[in-house]
PDB file of N, CA and C in Angstrom:
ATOM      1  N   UNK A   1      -9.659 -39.461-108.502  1.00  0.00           N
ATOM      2  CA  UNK A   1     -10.081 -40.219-107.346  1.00  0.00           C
ATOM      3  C   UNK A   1     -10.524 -41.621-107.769  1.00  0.00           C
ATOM      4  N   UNK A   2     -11.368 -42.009-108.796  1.00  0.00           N
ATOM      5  CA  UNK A   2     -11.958 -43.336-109.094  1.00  0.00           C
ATOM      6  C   UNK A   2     -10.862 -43.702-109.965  1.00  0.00           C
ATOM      7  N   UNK A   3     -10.006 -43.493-110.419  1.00  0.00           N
ATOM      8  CA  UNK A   3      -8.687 -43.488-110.852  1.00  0.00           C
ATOM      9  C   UNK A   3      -7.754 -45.200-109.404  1.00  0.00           C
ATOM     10  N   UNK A   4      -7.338 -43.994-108.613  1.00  0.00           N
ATOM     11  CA  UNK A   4      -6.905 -44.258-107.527  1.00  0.00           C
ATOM     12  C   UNK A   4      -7.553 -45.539-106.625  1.00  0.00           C
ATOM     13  N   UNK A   5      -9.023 -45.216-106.374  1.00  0.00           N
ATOM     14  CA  UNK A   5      -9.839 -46.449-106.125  1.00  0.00           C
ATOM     15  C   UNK A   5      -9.713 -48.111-106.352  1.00  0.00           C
ATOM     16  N   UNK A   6      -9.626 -47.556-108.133  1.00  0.00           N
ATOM     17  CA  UNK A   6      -9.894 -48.992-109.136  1.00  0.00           C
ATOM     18  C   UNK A   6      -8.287 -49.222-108.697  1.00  0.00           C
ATOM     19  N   UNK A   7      -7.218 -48.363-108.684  1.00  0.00           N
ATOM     20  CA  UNK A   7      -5.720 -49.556-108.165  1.00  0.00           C
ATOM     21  C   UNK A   7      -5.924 -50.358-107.091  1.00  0.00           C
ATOM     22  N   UNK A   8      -6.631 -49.616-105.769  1.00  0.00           N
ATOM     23  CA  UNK A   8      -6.513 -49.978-104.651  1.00  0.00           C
ATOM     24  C   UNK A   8      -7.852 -50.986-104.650  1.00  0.00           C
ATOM     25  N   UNK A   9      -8.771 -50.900-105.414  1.00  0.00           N
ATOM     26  CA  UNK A   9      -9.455 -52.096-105.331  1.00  0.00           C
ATOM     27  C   UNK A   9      -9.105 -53.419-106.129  1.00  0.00           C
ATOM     28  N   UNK A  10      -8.184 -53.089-106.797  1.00  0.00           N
ATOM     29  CA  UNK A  10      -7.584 -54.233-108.323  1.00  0.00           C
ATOM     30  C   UNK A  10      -7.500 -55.991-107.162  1.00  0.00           C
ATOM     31  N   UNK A  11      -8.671 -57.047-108.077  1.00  0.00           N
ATOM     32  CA  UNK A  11      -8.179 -58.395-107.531  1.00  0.00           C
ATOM     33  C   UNK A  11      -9.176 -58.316-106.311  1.00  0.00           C
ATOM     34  N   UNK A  12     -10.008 -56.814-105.772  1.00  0.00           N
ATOM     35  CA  UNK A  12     -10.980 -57.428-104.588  1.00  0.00           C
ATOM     36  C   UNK A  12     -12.309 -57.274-104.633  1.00  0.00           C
ATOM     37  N   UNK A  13     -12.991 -57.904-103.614  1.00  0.00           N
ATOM     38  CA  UNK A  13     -14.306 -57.767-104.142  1.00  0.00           C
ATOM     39  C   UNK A  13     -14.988 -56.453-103.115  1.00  0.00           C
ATOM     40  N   UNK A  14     -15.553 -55.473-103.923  1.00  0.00           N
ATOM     41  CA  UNK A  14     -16.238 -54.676-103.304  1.00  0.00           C
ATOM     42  C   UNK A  14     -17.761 -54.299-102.979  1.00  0.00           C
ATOM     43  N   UNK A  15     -18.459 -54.008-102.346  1.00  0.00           N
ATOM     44  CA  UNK A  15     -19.613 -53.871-102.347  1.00  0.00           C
ATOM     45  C   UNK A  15     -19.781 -52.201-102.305  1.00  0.00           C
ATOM     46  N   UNK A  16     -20.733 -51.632-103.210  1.00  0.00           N
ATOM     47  CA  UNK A  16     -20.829 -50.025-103.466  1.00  0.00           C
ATOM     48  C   UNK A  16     -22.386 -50.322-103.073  1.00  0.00           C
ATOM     49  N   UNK A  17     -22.859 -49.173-102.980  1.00  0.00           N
ATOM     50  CA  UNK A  17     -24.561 -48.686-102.595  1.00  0.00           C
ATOM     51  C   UNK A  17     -24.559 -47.085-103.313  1.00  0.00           C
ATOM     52  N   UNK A  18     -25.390 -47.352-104.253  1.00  0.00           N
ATOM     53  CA  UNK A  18     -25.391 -46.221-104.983  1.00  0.00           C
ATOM     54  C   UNK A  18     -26.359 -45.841-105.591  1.00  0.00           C
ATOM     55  N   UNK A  19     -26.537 -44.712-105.732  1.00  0.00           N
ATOM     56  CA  UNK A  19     -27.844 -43.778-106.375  1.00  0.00           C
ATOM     57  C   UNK A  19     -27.657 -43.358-107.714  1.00  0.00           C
ATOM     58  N   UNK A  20     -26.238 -43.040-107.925  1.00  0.00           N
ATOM     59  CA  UNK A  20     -25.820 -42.900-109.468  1.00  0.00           C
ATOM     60  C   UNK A  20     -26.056 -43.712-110.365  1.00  0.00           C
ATOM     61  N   UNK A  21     -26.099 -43.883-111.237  1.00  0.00           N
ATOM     62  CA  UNK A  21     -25.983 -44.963-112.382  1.00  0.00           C
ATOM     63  C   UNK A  21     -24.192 -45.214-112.743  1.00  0.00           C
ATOM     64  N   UNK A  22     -24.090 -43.814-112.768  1.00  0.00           N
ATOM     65  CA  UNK A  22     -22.552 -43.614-113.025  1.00  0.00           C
ATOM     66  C   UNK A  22     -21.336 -44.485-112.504  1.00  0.00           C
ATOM     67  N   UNK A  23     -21.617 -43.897-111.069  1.00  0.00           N
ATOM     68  CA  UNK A  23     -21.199 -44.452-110.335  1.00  0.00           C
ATOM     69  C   UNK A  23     -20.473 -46.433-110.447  1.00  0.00           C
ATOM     70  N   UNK A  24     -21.586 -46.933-111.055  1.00  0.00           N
ATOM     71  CA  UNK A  24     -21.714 -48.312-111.088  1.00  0.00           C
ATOM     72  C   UNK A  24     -22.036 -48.316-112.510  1.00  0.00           C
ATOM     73  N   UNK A  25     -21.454 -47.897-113.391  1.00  0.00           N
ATOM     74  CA  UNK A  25     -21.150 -48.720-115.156  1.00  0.00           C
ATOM     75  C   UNK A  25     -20.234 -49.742-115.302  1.00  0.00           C
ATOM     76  N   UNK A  26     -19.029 -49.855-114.750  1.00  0.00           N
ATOM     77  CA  UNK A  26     -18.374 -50.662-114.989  1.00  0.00           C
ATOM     78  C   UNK A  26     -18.254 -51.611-114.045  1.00  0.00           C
ATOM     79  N   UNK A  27     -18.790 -52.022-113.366  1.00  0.00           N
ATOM     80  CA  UNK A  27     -18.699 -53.353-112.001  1.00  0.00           C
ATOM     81  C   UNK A  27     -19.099 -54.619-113.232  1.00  0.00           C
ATOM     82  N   UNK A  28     -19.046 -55.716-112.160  1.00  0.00           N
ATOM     83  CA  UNK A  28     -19.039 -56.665-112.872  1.00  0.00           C
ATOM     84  C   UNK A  28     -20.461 -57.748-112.210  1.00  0.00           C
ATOM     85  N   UNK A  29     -20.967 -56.561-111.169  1.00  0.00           N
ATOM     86  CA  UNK A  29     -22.425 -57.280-110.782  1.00  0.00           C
ATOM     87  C   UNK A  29     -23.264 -56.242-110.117  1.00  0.00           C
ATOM     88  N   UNK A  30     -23.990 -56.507-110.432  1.00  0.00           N
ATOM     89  CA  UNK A  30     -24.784 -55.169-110.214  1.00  0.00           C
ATOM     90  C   UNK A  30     -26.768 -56.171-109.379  1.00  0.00           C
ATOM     91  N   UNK A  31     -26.789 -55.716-108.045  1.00  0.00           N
ATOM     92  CA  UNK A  31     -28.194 -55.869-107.510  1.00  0.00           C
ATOM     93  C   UNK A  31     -29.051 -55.227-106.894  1.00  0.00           C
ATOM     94  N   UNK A  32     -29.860 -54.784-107.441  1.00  0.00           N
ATOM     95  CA  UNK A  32     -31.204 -53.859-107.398  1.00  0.00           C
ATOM     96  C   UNK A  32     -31.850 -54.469-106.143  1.00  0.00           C
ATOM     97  N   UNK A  33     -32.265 -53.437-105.689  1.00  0.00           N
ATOM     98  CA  UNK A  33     -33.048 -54.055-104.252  1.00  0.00           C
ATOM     99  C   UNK A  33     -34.544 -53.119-104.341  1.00  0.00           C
ATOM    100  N   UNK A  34     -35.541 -53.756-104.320  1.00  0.00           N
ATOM    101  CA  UNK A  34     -36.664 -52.963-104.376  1.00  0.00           C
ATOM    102  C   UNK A  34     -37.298 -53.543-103.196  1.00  0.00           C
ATOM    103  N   UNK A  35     -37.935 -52.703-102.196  1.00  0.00           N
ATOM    104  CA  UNK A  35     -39.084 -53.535-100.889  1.00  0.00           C
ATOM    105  C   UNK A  35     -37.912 -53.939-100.497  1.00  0.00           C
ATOM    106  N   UNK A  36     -37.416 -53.938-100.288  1.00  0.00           N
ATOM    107  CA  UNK A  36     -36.281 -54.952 -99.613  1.00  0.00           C
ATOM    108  C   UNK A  36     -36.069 -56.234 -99.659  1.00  0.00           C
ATOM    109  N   UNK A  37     -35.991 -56.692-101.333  1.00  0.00           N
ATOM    110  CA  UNK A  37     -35.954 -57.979-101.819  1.00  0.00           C
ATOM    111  C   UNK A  37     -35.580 -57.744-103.122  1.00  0.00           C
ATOM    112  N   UNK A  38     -34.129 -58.218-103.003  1.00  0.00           N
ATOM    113  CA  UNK A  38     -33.537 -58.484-104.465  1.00  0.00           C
ATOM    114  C   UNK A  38     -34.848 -58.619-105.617  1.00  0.00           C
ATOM    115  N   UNK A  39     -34.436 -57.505-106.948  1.00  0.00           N
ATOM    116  CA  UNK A  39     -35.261 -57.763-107.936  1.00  0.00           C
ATOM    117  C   UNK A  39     -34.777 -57.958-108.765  1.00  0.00           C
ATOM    118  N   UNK A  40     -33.500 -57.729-109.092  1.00  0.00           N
ATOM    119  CA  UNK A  40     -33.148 -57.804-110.334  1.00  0.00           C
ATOM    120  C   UNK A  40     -31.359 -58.166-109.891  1.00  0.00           C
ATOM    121  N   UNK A  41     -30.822 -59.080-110.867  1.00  0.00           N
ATOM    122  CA  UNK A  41     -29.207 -58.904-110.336  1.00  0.00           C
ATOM    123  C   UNK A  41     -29.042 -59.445-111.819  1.00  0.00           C
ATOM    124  N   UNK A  42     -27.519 -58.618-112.265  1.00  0.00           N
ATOM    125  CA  UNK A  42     -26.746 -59.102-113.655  1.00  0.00           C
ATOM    126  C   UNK A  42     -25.708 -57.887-113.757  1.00  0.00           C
ATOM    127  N   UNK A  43     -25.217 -57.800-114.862  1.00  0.00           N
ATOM    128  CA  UNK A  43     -24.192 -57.061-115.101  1.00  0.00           C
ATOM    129  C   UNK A  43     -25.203 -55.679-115.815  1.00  0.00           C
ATOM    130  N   UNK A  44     -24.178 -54.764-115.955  1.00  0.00           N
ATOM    131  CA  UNK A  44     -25.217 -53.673-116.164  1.00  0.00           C
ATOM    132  C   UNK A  44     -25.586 -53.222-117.661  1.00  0.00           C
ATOM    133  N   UNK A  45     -24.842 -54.018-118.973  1.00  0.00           N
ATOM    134  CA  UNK A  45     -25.769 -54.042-119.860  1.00  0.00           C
ATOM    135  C   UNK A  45     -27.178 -54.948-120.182  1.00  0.00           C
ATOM    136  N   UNK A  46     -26.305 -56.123-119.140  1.00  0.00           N
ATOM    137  CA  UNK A  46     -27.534 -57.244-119.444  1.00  0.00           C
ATOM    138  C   UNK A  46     -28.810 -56.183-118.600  1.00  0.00           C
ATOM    139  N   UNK A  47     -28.693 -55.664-117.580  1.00  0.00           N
ATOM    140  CA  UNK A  47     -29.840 -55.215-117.002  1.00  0.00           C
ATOM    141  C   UNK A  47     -30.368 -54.544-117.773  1.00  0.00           C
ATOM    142  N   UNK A  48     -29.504 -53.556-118.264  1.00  0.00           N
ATOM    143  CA  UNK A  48     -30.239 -52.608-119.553  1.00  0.00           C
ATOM    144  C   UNK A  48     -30.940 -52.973-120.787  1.00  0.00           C
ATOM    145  N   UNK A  49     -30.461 -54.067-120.831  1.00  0.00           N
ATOM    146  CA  UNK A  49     -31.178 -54.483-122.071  1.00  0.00           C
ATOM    147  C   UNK A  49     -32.668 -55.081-122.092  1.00  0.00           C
ATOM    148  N   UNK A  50     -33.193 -55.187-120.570  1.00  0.00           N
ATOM    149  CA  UNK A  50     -34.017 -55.706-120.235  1.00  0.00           C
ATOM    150  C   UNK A  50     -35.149 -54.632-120.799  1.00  0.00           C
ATOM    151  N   UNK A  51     -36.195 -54.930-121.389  1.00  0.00           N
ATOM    152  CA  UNK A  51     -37.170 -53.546-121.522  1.00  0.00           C
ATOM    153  C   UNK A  51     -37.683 -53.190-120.093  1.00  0.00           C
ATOM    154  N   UNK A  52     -37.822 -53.828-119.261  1.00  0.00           N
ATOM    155  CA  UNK A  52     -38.536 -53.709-117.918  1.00  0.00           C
ATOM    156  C   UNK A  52     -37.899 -53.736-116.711  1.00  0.00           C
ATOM    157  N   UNK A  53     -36.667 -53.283-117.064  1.00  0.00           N
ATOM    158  CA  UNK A  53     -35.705 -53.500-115.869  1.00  0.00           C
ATOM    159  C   UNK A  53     -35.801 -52.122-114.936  1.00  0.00           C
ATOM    160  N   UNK A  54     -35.540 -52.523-114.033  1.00  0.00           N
ATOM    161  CA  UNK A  54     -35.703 -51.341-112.507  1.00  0.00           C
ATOM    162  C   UNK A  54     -34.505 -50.478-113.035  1.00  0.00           C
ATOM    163  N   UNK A  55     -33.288 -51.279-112.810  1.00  0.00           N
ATOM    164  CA  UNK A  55     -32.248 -50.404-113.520  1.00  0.00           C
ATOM    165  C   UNK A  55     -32.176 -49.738-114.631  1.00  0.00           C
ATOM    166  N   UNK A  56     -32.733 -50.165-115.928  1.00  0.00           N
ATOM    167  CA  UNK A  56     -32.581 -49.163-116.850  1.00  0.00           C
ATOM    168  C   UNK A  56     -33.726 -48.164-117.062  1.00  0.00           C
ATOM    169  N   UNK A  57     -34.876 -48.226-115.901  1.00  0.00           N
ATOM    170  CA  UNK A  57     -35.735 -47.061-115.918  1.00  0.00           C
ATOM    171  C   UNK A  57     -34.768 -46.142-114.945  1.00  0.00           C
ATOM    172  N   UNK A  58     -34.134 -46.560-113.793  1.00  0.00           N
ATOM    173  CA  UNK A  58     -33.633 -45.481-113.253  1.00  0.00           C
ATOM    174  C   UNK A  58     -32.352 -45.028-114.373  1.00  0.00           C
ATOM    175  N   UNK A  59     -31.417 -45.959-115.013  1.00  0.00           N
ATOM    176  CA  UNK A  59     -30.703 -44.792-115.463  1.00  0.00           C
ATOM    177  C   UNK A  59     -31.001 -44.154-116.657  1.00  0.00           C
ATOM    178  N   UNK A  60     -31.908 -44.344-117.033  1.00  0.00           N
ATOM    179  CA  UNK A  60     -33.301 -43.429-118.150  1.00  0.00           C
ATOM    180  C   UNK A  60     -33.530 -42.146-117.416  1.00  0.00           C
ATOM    181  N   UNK A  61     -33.758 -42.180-116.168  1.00  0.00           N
ATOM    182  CA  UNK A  61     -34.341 -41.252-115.745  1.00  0.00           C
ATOM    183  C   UNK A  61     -33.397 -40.446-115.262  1.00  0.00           C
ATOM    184  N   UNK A  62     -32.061 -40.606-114.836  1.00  0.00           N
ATOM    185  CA  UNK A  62     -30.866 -40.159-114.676  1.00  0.00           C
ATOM    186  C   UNK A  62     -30.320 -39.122-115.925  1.00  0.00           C
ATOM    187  N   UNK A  63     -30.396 -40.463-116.835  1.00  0.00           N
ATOM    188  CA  UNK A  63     -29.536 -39.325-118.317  1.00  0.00           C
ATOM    189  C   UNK A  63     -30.262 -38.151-118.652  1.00  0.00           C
ATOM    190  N   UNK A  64     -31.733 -38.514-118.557  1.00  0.00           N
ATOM    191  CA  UNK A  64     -32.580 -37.721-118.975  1.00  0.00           C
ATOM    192  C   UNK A  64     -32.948 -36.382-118.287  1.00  0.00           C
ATOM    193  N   UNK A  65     -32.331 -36.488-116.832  1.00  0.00           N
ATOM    194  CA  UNK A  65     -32.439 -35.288-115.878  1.00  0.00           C
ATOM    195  C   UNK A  65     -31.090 -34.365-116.185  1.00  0.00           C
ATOM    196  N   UNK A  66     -29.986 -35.593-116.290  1.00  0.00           N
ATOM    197  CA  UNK A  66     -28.891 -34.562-116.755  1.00  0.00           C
ATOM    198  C   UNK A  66     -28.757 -33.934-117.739  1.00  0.00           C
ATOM    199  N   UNK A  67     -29.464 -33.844-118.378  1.00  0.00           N
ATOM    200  CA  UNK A  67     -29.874 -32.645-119.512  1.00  0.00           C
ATOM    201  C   UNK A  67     -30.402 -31.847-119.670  1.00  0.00           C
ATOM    202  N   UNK A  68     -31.746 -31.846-118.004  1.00  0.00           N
ATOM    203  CA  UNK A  68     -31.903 -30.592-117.746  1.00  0.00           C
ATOM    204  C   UNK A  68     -30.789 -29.118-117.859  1.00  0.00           C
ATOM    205  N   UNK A  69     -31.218 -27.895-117.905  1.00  0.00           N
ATOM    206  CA  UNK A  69     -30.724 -26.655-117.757  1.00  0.00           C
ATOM    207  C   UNK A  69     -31.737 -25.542-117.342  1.00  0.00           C
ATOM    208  N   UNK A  70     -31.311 -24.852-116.960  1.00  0.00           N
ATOM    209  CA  UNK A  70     -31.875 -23.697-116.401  1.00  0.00           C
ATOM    210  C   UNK A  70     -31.393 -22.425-117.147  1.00  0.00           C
TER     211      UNK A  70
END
């Protein structure tokens, strides 16, 4: 399916809203909205690399859940 997507999006600009981290690794802009006021906007290593970034606590907290097991 995200296969299929990335042809049919090739050359446009899209806007995603997402909860995943996943979801949004490879875009080429990435903006965090906290309160409802842009907090953070960049690509998604630069965000990560931030020690204090909104984004890389959530996808910290992402990887780190997916490793839960039961």
């Amino acid at each position: 399916m995200q296969n299929a997507l990335t042809r049919l999006l090739a050359g446009k600009t899209e806007l995603v809203i997402a909860h995943r981290m996943r979801t949004v690794e490879n875009v080429d802009k990435i903006v965090v909205i906290s309160d409802g006021r842009v907090a953070e906007q960049g690509k998604p290593k630069e965000l990560y690399e931030k020690q204090d970034s909104i984004y890389r606590h959530i996808h910290d907290l992402q990887s780190s859940n997916a490793k839960w097991s039961i």
